[in-house]
C-alpha atoms as a PDB file:
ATOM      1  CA  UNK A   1     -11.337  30.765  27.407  1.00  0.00           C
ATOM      2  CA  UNK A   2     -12.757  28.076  25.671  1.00  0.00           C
ATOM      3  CA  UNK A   3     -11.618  26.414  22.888  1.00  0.00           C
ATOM      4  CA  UNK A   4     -12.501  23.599  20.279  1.00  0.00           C
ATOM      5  CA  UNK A   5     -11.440  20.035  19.534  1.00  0.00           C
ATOM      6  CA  UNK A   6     -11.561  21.198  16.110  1.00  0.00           C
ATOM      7  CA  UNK A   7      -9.664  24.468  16.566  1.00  0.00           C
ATOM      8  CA  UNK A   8      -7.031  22.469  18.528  1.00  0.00           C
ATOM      9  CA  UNK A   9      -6.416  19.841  15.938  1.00  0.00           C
ATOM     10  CA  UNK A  10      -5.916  22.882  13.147  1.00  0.00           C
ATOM     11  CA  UNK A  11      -3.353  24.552  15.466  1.00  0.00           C
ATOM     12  CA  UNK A  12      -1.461  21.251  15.683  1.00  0.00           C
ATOM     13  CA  UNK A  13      -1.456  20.178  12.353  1.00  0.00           C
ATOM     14  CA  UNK A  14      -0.915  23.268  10.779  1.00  0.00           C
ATOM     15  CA  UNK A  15       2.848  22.986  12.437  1.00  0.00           C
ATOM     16  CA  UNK A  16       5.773  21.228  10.864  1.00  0.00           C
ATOM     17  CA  UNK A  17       5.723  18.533  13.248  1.00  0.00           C
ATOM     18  CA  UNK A  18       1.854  18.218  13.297  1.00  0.00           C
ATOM     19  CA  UNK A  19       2.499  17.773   8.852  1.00  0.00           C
ATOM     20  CA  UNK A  20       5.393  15.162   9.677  1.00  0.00           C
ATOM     21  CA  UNK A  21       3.545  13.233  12.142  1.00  0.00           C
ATOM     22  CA  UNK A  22       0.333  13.364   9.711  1.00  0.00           C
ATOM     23  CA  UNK A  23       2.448  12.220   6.999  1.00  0.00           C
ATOM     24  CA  UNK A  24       3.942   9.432   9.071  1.00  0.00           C
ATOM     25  CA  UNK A  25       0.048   8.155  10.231  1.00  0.00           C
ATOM     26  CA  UNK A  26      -1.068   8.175   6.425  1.00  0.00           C
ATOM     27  CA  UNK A  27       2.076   5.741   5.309  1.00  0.00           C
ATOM     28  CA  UNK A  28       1.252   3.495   8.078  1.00  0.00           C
ATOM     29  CA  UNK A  29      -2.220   3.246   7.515  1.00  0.00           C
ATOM     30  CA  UNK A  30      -1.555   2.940   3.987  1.00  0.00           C
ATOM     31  CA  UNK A  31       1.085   0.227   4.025  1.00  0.00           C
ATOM     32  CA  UNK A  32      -0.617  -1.787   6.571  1.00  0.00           C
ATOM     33  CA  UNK A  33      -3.796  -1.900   4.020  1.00  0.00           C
ATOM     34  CA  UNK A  34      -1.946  -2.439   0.770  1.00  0.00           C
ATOM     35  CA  UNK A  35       0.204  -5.494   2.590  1.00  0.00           C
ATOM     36  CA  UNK A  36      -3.075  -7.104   3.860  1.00  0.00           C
ATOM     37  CA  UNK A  37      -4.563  -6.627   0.742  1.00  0.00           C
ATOM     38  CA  UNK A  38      -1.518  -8.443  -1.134  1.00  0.00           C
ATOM     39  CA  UNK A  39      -1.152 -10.702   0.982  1.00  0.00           C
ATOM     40  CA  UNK A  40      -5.081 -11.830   0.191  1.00  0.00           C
ATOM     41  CA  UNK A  41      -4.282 -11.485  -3.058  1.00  0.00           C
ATOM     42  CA  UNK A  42      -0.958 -13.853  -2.981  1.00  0.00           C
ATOM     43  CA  UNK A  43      -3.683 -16.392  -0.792  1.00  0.00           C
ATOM     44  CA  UNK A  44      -6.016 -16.558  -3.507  1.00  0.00           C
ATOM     45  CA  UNK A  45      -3.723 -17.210  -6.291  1.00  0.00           C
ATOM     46  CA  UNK A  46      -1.838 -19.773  -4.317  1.00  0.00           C
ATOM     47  CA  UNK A  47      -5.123 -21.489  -3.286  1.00  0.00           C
ATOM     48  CA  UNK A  48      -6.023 -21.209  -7.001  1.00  0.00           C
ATOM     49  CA  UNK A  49      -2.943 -22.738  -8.691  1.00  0.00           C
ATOM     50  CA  UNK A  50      -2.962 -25.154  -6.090  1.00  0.00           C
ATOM     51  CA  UNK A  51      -6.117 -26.497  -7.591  1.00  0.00           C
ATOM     52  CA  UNK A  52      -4.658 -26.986 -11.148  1.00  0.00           C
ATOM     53  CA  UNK A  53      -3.004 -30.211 -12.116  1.00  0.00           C
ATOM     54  CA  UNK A  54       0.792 -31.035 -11.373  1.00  0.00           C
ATOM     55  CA  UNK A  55       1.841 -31.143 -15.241  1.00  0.00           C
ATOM     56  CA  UNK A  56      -0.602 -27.970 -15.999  1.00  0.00           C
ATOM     57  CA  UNK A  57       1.128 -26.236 -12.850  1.00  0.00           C
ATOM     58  CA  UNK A  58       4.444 -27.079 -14.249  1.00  0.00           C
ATOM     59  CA  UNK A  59       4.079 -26.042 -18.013  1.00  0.00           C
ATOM     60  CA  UNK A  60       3.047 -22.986 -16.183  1.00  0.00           C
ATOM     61  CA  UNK A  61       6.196 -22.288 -14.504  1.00  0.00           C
ATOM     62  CA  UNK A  62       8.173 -23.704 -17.433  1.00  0.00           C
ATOM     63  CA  UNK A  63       6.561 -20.652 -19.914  1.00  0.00           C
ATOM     64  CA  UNK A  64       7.515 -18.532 -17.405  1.00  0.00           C
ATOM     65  CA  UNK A  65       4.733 -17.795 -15.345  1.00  0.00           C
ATOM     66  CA  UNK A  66       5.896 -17.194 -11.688  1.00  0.00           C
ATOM     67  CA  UNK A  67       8.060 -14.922 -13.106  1.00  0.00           C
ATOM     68  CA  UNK A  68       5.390 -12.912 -15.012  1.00  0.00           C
ATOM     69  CA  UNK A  69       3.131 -13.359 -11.173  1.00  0.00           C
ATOM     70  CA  UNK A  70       5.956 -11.766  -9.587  1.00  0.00           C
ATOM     71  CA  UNK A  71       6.400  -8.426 -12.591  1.00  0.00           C
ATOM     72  CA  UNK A  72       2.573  -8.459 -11.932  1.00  0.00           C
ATOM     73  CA  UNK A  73       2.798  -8.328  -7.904  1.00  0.00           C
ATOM     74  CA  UNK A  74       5.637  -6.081  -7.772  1.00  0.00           C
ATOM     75  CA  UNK A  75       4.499  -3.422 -10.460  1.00  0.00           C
ATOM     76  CA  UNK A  76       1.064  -3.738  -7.854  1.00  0.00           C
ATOM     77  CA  UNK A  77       3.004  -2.943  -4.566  1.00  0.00           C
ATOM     78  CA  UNK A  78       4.897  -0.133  -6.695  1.00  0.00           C
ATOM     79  CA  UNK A  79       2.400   1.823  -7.825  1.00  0.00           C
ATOM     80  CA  UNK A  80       0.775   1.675  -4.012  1.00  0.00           C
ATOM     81  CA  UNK A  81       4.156   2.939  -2.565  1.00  0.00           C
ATOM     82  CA  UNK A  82       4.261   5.711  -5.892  1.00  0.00           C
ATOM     83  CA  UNK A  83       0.551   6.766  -4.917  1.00  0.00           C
ATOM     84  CA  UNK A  84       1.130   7.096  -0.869  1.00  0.00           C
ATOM     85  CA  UNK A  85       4.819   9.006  -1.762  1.00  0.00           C
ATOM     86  CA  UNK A  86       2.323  11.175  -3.818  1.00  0.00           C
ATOM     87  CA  UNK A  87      -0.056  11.869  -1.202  1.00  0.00           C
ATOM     88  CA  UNK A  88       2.625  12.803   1.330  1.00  0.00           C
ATOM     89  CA  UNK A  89       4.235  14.846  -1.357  1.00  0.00           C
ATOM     90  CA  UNK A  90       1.451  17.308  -1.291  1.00  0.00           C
ATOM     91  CA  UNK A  91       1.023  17.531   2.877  1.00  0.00           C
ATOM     92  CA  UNK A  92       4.029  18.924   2.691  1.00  0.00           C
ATOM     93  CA  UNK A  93       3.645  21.201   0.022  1.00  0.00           C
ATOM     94  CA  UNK A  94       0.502  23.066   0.831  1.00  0.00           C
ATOM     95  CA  UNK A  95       1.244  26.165   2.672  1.00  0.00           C
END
């Protein structure tokens, strides 16, 4: 009897363990992409506030701005994690 890559893959991942280990592959990919893509982020803002004079830099910091970089970076990585719990909220809830 012959059977299909395709028809295969649907019997696997239709089980729990096939949804689990789905799940799992999705945050990985996921977090692996959103850290790359803050750490570019973090690169270019360091390379650009390295660039900006040593008084400018620290009336920066004095008004508060590293703290208001890190509200800003942590509200990003956040909302990443809240939109990949999403996702793997509704593998598991499709029957």
């Amino acid at each position: 009897m012959k059977t299909s890559i395709g028809t295969l893959l649907t019997a696997v991942l239709t089980t729990t363990a096939g949804k689990i280990m789905t799940a799992l592959g999705v945050s990985v990919i996921s977090y692996t992409g959103v850290s790359a893509l803050q750490q570019q982020l973090i690169s270019h803002i360091t390379q650009g506030l390295g660039q900006t004079p040593p008084a400018a830099l620290q009336l920066f910091y004095i008004a508060g701005g590293g703290v208001a970089l890190n509200w800003i970076l942590g509200a990003f990585a956040f909302l990443a994690g809240w939109g990949t719990a999403a996702k793997l909220g509704t593998v598991f809830n499709r029957k």
